[in-house]
N, C-alpha and C. Protein backbone atom coordinates (compact mmCIF):
# COMPACT_ATOMS: atom_id res chain seq x y z
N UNK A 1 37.99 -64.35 52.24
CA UNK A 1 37.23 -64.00 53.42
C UNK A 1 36.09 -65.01 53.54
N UNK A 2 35.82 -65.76 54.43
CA UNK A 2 35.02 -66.74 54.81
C UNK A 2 33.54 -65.87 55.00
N UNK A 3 32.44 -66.34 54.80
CA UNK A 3 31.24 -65.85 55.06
C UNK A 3 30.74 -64.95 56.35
N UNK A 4 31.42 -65.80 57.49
CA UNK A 4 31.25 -65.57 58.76
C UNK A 4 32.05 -64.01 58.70
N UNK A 5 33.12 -63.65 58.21
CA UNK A 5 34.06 -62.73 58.28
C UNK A 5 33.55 -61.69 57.37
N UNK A 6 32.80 -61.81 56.33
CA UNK A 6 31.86 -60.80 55.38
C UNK A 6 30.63 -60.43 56.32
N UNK A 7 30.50 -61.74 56.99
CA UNK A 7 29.05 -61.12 58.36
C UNK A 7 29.36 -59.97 58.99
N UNK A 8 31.12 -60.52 59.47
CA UNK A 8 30.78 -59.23 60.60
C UNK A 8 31.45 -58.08 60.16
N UNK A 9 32.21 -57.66 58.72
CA UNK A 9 32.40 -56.79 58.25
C UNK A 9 31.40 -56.26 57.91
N UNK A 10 30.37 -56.82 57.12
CA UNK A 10 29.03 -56.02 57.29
C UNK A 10 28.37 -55.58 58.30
N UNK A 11 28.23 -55.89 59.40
CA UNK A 11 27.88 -55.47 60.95
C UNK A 11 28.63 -53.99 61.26
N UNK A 12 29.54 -54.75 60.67
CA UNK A 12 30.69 -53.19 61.37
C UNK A 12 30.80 -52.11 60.34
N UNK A 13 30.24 -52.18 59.53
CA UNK A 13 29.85 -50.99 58.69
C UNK A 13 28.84 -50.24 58.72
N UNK A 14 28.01 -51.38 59.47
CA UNK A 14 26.56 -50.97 59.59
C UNK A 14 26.36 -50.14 61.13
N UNK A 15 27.91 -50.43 61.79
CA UNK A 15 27.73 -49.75 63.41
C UNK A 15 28.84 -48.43 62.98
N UNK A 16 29.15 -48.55 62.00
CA UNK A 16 30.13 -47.36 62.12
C UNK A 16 29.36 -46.47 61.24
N UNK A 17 28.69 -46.37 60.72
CA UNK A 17 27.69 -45.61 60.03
C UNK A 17 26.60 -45.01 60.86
N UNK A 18 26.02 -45.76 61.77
CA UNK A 18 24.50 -45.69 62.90
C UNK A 18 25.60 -44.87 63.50
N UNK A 19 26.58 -44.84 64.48
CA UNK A 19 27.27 -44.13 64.97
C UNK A 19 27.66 -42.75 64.74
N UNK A 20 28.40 -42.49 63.24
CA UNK A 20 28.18 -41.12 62.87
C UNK A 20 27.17 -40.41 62.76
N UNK A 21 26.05 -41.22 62.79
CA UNK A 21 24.49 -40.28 62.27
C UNK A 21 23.92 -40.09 63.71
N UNK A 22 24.14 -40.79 64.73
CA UNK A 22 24.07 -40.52 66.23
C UNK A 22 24.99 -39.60 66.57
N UNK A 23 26.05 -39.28 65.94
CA UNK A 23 26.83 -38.30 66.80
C UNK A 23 26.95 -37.19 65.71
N UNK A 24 26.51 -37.07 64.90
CA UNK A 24 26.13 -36.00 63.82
C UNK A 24 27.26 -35.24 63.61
N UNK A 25 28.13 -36.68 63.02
CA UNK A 25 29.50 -36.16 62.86
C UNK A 25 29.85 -36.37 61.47
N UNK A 26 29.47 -35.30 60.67
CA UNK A 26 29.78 -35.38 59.29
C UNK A 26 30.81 -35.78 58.51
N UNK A 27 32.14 -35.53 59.08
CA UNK A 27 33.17 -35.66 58.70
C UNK A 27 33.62 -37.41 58.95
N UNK A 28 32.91 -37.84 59.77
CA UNK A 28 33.00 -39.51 59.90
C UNK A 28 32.13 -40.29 59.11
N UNK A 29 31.17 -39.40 59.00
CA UNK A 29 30.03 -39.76 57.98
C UNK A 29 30.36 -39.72 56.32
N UNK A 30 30.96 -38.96 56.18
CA UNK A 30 31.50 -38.60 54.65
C UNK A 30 32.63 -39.71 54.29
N UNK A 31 33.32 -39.95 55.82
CA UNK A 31 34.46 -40.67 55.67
C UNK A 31 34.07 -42.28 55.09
N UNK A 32 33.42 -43.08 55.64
CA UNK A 32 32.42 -43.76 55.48
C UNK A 32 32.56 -44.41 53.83
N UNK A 33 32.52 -43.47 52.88
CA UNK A 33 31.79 -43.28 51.25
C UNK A 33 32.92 -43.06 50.77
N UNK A 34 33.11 -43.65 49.80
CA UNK A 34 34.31 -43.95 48.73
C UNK A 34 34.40 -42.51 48.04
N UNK A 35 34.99 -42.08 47.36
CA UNK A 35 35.34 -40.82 46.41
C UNK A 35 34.12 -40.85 45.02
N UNK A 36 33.85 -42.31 45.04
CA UNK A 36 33.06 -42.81 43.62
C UNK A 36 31.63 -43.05 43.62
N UNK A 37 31.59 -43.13 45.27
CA UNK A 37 30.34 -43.15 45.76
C UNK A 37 28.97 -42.93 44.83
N UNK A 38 28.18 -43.84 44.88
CA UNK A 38 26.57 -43.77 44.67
C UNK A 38 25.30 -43.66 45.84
N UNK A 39 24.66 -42.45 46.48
CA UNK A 39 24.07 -42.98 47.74
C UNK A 39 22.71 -42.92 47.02
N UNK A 40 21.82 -43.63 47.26
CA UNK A 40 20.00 -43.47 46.44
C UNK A 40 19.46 -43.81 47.79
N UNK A 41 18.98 -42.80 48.42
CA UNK A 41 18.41 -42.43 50.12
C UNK A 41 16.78 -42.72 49.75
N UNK A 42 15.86 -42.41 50.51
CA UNK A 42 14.87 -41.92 50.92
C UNK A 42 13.93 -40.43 49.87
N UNK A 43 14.95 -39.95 49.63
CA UNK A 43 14.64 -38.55 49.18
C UNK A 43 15.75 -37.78 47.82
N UNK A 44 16.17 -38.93 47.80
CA UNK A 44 17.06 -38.33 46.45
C UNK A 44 18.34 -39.54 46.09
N UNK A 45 19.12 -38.95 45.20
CA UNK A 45 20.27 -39.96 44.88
C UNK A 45 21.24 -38.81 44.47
N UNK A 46 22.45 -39.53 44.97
CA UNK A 46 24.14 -38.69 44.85
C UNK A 46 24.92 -39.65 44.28
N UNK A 47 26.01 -38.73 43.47
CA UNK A 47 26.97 -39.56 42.64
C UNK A 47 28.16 -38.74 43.15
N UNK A 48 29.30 -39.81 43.32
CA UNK A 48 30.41 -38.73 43.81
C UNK A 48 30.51 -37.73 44.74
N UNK A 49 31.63 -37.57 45.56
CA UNK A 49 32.21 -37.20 46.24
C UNK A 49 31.29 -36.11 46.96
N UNK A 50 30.73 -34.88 46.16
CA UNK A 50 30.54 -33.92 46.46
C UNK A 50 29.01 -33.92 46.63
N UNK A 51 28.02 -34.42 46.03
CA UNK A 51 26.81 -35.13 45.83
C UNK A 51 26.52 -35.78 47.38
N UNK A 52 27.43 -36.55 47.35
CA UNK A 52 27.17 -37.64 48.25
C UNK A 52 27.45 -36.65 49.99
N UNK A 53 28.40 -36.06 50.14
CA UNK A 53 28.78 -35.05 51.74
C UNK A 53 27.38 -34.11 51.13
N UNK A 54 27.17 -33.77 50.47
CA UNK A 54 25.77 -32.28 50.50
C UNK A 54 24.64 -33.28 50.59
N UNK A 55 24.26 -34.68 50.20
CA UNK A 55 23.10 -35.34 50.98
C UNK A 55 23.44 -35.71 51.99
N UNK A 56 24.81 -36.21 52.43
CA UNK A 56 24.33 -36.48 53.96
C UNK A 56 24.53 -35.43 54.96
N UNK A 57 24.93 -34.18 54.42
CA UNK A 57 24.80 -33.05 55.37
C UNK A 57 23.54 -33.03 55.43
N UNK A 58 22.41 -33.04 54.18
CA UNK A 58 20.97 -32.63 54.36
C UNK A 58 20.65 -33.08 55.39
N UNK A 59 21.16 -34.86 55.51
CA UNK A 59 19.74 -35.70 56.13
C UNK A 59 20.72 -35.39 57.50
N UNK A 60 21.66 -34.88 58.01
CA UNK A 60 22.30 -34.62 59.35
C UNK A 60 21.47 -33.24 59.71
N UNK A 61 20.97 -32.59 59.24
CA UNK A 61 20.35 -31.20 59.78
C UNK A 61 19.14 -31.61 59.45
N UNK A 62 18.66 -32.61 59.13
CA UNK A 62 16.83 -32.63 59.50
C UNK A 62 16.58 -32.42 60.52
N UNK A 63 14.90 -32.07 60.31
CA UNK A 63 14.33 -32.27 61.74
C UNK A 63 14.82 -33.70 62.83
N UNK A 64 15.01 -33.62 63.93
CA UNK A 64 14.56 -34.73 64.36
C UNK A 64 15.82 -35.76 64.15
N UNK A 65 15.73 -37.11 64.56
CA UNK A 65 16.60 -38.08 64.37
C UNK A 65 16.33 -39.14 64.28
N UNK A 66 17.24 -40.45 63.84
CA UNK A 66 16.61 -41.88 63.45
C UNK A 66 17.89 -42.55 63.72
N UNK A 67 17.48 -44.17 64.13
CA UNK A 67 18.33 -45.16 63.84
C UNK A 67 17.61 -46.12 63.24
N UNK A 68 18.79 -46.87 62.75
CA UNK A 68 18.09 -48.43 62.25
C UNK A 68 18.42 -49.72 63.27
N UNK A 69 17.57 -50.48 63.30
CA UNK A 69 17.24 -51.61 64.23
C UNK A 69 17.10 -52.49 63.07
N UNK A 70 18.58 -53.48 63.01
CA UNK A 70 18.37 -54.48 61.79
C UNK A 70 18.11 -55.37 62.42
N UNK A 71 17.61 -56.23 61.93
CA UNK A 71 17.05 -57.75 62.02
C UNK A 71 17.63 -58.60 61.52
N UNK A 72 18.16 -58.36 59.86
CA UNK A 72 18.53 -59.66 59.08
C UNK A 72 19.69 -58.45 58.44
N UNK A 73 20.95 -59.34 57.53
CA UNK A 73 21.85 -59.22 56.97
C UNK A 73 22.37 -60.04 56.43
N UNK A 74 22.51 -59.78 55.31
CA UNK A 74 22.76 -60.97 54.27
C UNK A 74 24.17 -60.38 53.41
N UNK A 75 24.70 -61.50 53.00
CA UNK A 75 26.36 -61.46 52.29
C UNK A 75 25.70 -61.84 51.17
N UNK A 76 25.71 -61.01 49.95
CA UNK A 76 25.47 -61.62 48.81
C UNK A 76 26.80 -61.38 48.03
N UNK A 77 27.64 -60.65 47.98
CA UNK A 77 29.34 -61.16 47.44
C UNK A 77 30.66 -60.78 48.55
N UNK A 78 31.29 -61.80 48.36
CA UNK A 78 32.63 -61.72 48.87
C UNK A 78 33.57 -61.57 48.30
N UNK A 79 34.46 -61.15 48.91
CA UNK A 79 35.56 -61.31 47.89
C UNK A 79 36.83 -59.71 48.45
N UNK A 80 37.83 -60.30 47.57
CA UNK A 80 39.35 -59.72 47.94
C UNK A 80 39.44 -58.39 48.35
N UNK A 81 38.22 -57.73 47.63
CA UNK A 81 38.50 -56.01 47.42
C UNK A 81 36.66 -55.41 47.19
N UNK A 82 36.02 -56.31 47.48
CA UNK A 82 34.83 -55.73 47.52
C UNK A 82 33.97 -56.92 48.21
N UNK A 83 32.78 -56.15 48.91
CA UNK A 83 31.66 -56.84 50.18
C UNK A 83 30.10 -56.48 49.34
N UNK A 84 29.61 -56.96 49.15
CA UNK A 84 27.98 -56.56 48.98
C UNK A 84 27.50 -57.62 50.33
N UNK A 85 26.32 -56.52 50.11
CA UNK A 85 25.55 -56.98 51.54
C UNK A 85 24.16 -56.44 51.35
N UNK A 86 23.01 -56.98 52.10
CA UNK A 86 21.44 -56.36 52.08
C UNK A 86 20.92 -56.22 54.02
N UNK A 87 20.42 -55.69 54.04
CA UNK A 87 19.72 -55.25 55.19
C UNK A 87 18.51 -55.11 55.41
N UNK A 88 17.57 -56.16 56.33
CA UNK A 88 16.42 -55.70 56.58
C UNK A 88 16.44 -55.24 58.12
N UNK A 89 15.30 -54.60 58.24
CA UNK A 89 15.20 -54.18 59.53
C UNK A 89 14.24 -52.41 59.49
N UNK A 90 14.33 -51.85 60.51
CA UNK A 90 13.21 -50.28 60.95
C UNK A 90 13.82 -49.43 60.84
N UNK A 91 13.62 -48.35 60.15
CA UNK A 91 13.89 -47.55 60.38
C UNK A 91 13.29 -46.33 61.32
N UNK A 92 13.48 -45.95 62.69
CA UNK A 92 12.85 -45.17 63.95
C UNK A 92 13.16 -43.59 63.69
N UNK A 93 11.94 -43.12 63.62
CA UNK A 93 12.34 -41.38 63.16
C UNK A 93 11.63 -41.14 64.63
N UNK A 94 12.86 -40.07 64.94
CA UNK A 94 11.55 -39.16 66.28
C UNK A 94 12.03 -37.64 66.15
N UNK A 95 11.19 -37.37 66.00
CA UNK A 95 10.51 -35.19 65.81
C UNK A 95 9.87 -35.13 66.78
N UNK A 96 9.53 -33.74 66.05
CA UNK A 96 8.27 -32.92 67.08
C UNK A 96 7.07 -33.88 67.37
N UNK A 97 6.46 -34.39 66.41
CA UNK A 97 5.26 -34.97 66.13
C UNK A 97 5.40 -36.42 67.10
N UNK A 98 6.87 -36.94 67.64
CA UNK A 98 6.95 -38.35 68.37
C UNK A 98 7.63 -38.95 67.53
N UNK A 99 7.33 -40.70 67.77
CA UNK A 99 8.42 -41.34 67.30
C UNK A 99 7.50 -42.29 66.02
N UNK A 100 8.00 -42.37 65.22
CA UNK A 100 7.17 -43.37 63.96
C UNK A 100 8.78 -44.46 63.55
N UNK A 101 7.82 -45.10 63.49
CA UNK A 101 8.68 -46.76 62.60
C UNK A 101 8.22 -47.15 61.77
N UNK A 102 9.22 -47.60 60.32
CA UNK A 102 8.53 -48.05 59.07
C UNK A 102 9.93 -49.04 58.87
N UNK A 103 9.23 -49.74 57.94
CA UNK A 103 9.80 -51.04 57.65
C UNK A 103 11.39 -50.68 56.61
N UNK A 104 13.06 -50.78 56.47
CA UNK A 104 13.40 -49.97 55.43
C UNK A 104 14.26 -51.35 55.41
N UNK A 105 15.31 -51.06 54.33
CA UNK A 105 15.54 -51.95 53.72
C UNK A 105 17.21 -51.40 53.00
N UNK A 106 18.10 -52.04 52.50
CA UNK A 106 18.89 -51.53 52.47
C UNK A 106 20.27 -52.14 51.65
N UNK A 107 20.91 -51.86 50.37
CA UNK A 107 22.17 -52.98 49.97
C UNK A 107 22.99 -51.90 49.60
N UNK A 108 24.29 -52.55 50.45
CA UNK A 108 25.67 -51.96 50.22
C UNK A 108 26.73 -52.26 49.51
N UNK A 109 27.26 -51.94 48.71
CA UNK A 109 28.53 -52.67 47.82
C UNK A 109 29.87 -51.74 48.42
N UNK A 110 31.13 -52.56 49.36
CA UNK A 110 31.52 -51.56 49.92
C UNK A 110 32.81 -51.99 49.62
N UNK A 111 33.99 -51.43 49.25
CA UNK A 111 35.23 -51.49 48.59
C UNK A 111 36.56 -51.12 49.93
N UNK A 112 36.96 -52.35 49.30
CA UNK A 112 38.76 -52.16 50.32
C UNK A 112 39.84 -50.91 50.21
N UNK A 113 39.88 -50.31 50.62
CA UNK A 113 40.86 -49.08 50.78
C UNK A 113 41.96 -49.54 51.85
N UNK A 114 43.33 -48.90 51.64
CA UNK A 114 43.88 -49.30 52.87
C UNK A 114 43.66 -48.76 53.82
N UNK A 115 42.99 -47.79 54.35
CA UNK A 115 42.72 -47.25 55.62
C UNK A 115 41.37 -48.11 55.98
N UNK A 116 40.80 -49.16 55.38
CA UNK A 116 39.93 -49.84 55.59
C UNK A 116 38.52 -49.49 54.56
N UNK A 117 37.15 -50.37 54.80
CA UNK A 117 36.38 -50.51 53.52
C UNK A 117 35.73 -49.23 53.44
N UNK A 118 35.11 -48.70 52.51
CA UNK A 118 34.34 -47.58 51.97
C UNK A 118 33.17 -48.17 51.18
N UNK A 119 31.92 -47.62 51.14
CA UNK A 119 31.07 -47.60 50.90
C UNK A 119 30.84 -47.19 49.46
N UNK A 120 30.90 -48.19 48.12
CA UNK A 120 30.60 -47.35 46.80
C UNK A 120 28.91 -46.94 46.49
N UNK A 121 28.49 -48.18 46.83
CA UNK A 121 27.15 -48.05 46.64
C UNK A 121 26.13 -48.11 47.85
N UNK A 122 24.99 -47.48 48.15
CA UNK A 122 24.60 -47.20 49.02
C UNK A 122 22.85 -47.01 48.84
N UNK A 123 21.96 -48.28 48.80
CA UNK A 123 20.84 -47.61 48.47
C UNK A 123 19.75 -48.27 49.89
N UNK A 124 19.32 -47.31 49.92
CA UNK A 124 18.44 -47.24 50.97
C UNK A 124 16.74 -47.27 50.96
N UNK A 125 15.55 -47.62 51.10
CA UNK A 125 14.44 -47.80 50.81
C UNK A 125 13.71 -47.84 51.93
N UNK A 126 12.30 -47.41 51.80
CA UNK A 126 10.73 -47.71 52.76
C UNK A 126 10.21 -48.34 51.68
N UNK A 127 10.12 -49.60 51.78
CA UNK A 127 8.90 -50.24 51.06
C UNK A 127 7.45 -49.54 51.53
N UNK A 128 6.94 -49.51 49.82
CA UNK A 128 5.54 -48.74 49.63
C UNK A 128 4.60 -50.10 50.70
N UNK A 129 3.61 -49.29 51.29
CA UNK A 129 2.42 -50.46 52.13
C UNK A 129 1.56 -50.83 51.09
N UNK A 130 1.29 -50.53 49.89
CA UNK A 130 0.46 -51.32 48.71
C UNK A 130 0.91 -52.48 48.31
């Protein structure tokens, strides 16, 4: 897979993901995440299968809703049967209280299945303002 082609597989993981969490469709969302899955969110970390659908059910019934607005994306491995990738860019929360933006950050290690790639690793971050 040429660089350019890890670009936009990473893009398209990154729109098929923003997508389920916009349409608060769990079952596309779960789909997403490998069986082996690691997700380390905002507010906790999941291992496996069952871990991983009960945090992202949590963060699907929060208050309120968010997308991410990336900026940068980076290919840090390629290869036959697995993609790593990093993400900068905002993360936009809007509640009761309005809309807030903080800076988040983000690396995926995402594995070939034949129904297409899955997500093993999954960690997500707000860099501290100190």
């Amino acid at each position: 897979m040429s660089y350019e082609d890890a670009a936009a597989m990473a893009y398209s993981i990154l729109v098929r993901l923003q997508s389920a969490i916009e349409d608060e469709d769990h079952a596309s969302l779960c789909e997403l995440f490998d069986d082996e899955a690691v997700l380390i969110g905002t507010s906790a970390h999941s291992e496996g299968r069952q871990e991983v659908d009960a945090y992202l059910a949590a963060v699907l019934a929060g208050p309120g809703s968010f997308y991410w607005e990336w900026r940068e994306v980076v290919v840090f491995h390629e290869g036959p049967e697995a993609l790593g990738f990093t993400s900068f860019g905002d993360m936009v929360v809007t509640g009761a209280d309005g809309t807030e933006r903080a800076p988040f950050r983000l690396t995926v290690v995402a594995v070939e299945h034949p129904g297409g790639w899955a997500i093993r690793h999954f960690h997500g971050s707000i860099p501290s303002s100190s």
